[in-house]
C-alpha atoms as a PDB file:
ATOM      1  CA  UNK A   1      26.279  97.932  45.842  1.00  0.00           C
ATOM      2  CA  UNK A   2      29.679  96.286  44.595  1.00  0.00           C
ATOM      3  CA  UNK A   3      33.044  97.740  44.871  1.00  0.00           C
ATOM      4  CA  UNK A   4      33.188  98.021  41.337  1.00  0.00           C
ATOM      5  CA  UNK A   5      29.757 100.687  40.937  1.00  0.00           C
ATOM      6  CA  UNK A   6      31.246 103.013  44.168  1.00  0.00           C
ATOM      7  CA  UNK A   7      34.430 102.965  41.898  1.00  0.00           C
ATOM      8  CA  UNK A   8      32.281 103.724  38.702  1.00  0.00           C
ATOM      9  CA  UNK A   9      30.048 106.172  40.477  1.00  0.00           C
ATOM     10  CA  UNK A  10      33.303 107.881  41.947  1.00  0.00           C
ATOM     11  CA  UNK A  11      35.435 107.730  38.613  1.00  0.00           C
ATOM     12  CA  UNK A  12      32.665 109.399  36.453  1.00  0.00           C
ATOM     13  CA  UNK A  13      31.683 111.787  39.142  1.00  0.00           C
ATOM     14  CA  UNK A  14      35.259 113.193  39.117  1.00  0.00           C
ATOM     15  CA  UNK A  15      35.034 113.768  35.796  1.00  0.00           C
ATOM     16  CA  UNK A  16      31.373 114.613  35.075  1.00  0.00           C
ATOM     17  CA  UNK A  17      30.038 111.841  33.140  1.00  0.00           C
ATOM     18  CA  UNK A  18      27.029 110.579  33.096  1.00  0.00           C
ATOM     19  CA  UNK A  19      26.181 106.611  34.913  1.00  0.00           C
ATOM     20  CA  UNK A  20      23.221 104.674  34.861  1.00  0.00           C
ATOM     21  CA  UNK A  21      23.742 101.814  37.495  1.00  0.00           C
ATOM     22  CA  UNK A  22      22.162  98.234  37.009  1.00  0.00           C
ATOM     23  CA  UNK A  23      21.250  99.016  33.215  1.00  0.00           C
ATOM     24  CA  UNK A  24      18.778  96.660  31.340  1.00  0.00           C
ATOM     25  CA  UNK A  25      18.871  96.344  27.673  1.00  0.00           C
ATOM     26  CA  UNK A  26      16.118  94.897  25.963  1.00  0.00           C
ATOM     27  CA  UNK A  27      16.912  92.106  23.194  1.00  0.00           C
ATOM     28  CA  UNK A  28      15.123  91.759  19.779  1.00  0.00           C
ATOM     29  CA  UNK A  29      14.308  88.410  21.015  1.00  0.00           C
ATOM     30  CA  UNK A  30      12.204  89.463  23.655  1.00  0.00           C
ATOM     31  CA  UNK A  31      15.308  88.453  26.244  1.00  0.00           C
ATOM     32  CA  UNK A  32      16.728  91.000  28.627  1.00  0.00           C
ATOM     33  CA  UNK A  33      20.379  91.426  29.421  1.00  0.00           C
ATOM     34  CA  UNK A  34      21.373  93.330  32.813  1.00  0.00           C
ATOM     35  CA  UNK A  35      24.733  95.581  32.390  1.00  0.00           C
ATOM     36  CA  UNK A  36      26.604  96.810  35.794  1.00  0.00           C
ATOM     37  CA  UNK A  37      25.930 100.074  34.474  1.00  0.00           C
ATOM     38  CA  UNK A  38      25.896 102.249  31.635  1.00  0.00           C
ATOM     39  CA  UNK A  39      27.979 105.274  30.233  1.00  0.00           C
ATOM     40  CA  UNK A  40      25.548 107.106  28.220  1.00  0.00           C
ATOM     41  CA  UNK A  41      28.517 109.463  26.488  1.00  0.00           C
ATOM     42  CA  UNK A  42      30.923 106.805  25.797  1.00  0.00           C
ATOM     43  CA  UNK A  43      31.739 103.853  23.511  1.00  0.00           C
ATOM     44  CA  UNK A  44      29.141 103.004  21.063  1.00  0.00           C
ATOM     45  CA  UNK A  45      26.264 105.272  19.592  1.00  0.00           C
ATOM     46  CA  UNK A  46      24.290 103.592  22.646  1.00  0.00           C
ATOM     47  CA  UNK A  47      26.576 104.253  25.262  1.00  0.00           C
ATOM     48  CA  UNK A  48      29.251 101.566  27.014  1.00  0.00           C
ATOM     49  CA  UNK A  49      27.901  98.656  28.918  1.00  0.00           C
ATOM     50  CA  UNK A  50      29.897  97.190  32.147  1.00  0.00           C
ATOM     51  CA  UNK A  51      29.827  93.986  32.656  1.00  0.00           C
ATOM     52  CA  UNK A  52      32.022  91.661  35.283  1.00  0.00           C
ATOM     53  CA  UNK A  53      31.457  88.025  33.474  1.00  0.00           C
ATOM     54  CA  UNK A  54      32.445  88.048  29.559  1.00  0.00           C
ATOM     55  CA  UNK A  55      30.221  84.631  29.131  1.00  0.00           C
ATOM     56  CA  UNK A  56      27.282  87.037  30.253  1.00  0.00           C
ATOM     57  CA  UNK A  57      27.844  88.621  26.767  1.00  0.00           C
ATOM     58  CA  UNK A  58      29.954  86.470  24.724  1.00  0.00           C
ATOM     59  CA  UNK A  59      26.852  85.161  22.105  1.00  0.00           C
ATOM     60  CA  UNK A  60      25.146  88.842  22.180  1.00  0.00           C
ATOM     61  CA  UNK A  61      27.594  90.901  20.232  1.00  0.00           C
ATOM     62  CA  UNK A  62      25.271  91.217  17.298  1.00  0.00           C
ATOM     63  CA  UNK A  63      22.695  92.276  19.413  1.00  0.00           C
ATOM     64  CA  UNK A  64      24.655  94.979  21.664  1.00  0.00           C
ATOM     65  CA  UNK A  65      26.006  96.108  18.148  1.00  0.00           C
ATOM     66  CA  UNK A  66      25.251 100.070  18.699  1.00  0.00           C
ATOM     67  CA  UNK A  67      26.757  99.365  22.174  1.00  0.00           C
ATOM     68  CA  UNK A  68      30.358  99.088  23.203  1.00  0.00           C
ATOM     69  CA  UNK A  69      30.855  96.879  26.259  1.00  0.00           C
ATOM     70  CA  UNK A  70      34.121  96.584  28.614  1.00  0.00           C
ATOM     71  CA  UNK A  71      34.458  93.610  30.680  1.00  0.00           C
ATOM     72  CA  UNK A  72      35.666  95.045  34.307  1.00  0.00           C
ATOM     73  CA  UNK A  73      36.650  93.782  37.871  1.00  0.00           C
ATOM     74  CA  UNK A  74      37.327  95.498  41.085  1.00  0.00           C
ATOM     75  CA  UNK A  75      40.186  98.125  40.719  1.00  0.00           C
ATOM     76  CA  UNK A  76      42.523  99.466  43.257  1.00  0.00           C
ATOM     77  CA  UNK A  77      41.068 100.447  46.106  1.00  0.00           C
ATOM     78  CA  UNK A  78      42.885 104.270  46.246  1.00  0.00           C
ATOM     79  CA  UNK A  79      41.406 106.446  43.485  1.00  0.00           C
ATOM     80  CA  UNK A  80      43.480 106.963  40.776  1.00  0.00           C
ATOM     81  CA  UNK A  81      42.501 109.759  38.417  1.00  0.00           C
ATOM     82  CA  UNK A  82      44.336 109.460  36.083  1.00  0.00           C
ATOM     83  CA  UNK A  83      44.068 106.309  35.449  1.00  0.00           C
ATOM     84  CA  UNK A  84      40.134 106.559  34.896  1.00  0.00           C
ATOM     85  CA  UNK A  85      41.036 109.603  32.367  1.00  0.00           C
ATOM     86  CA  UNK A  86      42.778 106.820  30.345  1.00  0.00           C
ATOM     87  CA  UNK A  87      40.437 104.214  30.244  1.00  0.00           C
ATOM     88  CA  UNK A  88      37.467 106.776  29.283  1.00  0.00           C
ATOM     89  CA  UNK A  89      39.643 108.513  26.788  1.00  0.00           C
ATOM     90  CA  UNK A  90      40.278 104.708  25.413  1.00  0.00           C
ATOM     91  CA  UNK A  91      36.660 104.279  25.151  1.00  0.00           C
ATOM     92  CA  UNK A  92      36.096 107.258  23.179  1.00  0.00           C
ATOM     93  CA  UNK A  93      33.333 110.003  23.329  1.00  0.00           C
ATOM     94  CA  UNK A  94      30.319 109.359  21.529  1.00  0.00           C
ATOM     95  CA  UNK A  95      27.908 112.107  23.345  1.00  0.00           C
ATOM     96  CA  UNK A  96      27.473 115.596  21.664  1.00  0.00           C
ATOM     97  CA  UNK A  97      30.195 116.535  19.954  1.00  0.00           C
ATOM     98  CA  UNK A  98      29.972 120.200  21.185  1.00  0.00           C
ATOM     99  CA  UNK A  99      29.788 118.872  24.958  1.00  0.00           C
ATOM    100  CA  UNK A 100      33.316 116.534  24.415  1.00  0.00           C
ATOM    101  CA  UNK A 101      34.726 117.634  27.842  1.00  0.00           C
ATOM    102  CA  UNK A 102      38.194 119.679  27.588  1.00  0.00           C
ATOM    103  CA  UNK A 103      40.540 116.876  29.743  1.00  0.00           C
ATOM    104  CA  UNK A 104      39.257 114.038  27.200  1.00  0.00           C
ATOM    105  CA  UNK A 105      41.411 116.514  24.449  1.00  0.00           C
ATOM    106  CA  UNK A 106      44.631 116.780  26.631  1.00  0.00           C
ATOM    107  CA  UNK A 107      46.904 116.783  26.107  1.00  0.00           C
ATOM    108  CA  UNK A 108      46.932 119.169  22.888  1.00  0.00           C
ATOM    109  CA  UNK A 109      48.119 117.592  19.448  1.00  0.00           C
ATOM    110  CA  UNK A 110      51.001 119.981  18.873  1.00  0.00           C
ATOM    111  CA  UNK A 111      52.365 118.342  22.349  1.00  0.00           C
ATOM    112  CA  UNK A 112      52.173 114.354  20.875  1.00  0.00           C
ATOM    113  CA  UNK A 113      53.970 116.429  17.147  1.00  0.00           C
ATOM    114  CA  UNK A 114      56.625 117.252  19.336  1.00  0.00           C
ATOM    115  CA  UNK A 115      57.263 113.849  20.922  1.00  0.00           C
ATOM    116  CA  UNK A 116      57.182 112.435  17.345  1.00  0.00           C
ATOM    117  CA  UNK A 117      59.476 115.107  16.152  1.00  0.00           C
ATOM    118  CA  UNK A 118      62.451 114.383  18.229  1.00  0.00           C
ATOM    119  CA  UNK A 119      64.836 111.469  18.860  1.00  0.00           C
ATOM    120  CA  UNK A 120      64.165 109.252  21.587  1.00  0.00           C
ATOM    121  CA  UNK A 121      62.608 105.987  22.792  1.00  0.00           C
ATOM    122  CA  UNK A 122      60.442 104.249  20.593  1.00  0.00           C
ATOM    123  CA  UNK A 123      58.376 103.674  23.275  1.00  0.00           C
ATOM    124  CA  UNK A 124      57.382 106.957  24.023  1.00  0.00           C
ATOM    125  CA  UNK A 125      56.282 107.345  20.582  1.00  0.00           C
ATOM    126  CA  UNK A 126      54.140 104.759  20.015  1.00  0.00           C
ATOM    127  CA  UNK A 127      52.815 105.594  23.379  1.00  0.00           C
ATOM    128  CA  UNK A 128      51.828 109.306  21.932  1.00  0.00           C
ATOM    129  CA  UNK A 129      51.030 107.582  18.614  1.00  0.00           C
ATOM    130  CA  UNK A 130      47.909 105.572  20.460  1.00  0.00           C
ATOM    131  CA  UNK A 131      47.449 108.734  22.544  1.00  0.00           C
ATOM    132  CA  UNK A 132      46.774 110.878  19.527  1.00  0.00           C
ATOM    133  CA  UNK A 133      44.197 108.243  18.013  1.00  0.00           C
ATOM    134  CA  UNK A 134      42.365 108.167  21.237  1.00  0.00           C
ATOM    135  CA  UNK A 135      42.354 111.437  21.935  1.00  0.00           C
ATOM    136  CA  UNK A 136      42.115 113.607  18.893  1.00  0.00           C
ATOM    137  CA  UNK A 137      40.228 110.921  16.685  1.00  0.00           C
ATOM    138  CA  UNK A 138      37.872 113.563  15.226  1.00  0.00           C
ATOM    139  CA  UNK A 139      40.859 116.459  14.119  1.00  0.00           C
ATOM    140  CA  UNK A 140      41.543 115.759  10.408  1.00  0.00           C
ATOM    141  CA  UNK A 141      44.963 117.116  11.357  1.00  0.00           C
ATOM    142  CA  UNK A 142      45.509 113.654  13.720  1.00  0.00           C
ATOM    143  CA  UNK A 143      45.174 111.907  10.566  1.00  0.00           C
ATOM    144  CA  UNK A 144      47.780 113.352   8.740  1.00  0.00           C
ATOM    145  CA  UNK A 145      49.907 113.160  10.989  1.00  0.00           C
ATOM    146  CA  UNK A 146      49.422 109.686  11.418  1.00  0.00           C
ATOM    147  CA  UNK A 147      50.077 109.058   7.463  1.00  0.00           C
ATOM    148  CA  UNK A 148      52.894 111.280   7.648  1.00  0.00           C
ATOM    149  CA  UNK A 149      55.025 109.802  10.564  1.00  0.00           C
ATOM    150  CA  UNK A 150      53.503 105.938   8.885  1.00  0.00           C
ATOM    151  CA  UNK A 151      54.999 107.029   5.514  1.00  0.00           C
ATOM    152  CA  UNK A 152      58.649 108.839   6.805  1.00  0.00           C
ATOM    153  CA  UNK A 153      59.180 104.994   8.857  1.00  0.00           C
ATOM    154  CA  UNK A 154      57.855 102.488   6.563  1.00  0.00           C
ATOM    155  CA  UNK A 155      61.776 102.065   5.254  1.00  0.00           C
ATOM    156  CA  UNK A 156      62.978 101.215   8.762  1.00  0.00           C
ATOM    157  CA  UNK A 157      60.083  98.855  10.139  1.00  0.00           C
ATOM    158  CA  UNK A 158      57.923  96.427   8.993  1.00  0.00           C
ATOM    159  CA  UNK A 159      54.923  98.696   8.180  1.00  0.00           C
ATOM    160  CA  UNK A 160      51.796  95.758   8.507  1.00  0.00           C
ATOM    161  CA  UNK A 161      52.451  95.590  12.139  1.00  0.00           C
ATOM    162  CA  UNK A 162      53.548  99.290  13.420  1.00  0.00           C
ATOM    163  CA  UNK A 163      51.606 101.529  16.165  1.00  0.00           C
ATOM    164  CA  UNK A 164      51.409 104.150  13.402  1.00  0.00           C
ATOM    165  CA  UNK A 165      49.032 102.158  11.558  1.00  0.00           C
ATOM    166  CA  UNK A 166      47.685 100.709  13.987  1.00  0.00           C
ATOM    167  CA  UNK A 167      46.385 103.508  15.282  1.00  0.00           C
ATOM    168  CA  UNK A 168      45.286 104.987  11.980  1.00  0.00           C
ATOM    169  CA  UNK A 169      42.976 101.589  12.245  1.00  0.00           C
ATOM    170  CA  UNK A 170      41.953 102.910  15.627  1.00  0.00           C
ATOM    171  CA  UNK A 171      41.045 106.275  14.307  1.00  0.00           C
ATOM    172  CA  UNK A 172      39.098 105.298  11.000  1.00  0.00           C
ATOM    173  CA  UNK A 173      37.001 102.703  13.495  1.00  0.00           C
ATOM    174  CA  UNK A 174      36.013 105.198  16.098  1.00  0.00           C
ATOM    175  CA  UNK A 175      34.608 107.258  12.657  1.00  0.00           C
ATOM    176  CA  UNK A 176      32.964 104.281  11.608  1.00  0.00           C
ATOM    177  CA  UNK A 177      35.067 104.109   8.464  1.00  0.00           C
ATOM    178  CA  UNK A 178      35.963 100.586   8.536  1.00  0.00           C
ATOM    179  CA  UNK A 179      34.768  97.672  10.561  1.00  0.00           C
ATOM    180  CA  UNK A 180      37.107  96.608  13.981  1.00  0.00           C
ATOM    181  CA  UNK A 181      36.044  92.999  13.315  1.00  0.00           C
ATOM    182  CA  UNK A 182      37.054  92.781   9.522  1.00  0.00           C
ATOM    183  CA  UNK A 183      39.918  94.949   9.918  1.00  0.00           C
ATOM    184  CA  UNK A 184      41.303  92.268  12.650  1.00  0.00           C
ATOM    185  CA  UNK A 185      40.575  89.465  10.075  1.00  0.00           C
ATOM    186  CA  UNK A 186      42.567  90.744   7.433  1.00  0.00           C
ATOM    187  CA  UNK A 187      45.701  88.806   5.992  1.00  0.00           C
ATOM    188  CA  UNK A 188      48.960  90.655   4.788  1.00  0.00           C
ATOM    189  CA  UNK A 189      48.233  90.760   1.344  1.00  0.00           C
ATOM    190  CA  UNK A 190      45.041  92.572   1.844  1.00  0.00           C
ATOM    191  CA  UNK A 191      46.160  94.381   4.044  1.00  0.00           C
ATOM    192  CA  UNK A 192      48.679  96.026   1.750  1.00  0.00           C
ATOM    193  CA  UNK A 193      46.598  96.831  -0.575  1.00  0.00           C
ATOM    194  CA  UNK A 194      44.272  98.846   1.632  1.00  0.00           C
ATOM    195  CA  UNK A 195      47.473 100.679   2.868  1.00  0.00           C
ATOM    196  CA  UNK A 196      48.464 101.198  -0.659  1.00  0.00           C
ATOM    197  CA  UNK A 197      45.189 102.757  -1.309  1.00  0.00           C
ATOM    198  CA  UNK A 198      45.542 105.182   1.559  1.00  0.00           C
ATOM    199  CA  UNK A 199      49.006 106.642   0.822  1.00  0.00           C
ATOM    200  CA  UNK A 200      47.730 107.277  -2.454  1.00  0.00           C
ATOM    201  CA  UNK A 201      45.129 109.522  -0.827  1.00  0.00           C
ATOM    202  CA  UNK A 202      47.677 111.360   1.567  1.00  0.00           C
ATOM    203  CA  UNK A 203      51.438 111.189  -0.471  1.00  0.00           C
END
């Protein structure tokens, strides 16, 4: 067994996820394609495939599309908790909604409203910007506040390229509201006039 499953099989039995090691995923072809393992509860509607070697799956994204897949190597050797916590909450939940466990919602919204509230680093608030996409994706209330703190700084900063938009990109993908691939491909000018679109819905 490689480092990389013991660190899998230790991360996700810390926090009670579910692992399927050495995962085979049948093609429409009639080729196979063997995963490191398998998160059943996370990524895409399928679950999120591990893989060690991105040429193992760079031609197959059409046909893992109801999977997500992370290309991963060896980690630290001390276990870091917290640092698992942030890479699962980055892949998102896609089990039961009702079984969502209760650290993959921490920390609370009103505690990222705060951060956004008062003066201080930039930094910190695009960190808690990300933080609320990834974490609170499915609260309608995330999304307003997204808009809201998007539409009070759009005066001071270019507003195609800030984390507050960003991440309202990263929310309405996790839904399944707009495509990651198209949104990437998108030039300026239609860009604005998706944006102009969704103020409309939210000013």
């Amino acid at each position: 067994m490689s480092d990389l499953s013991t660190q899998l099989q230790q991360a996700c039995a810390h926090f009670g996820l579910r692992l399927e090691l050495g995962f085979t995923v049948p093609l429409e072809n009639g080729m196979k394609i063997h995963a490191l393992a398998r998160l059943p509860d996370l990524g895409g509607p399928n679950g999120m495939l591990i893989f060690t070697n991105y040429e193992e799956v760079s031609q197959l994204r059409e046909d893992l599309s109801t999977y997500a897949f992370s290309i991963m190597s060896n980690r630290d050797s001390d276990f870091d908790a917290e640092s698992w916590r942030e890479v699962f909450i980055d892949w998102k939940w896609s089990g039961d909604p009702e079984q969502k466990p209760k650290w993959m919602t921490e920390p609370p919204l009103a505690d990222f409203v705060n951060v956004l509230s008062q003066q201080g680093d930039d930094n910190v608030k695009d960190d808690a910007l990300r933080k609320i996409a990834a974490i609170h994706w499915d609260d309608d209330k995330a999304e307003q506040i997204l808009f809201d703190f998007a539409c009070a700084r759009k005066v001071q900063q270019d507003l195609l390229y800030s984390t507050a938009i960003e991440s309202i990109a990263d929310l309405w993908i996790h839904r399944g509201e707009i495509n990651k691939e198209m949104y990437q491909k998108l030039n300026d000018q239609d860009l604005t006039q998706i944006l102009s679109h969704w103020f409309k819905e939210f000013e």
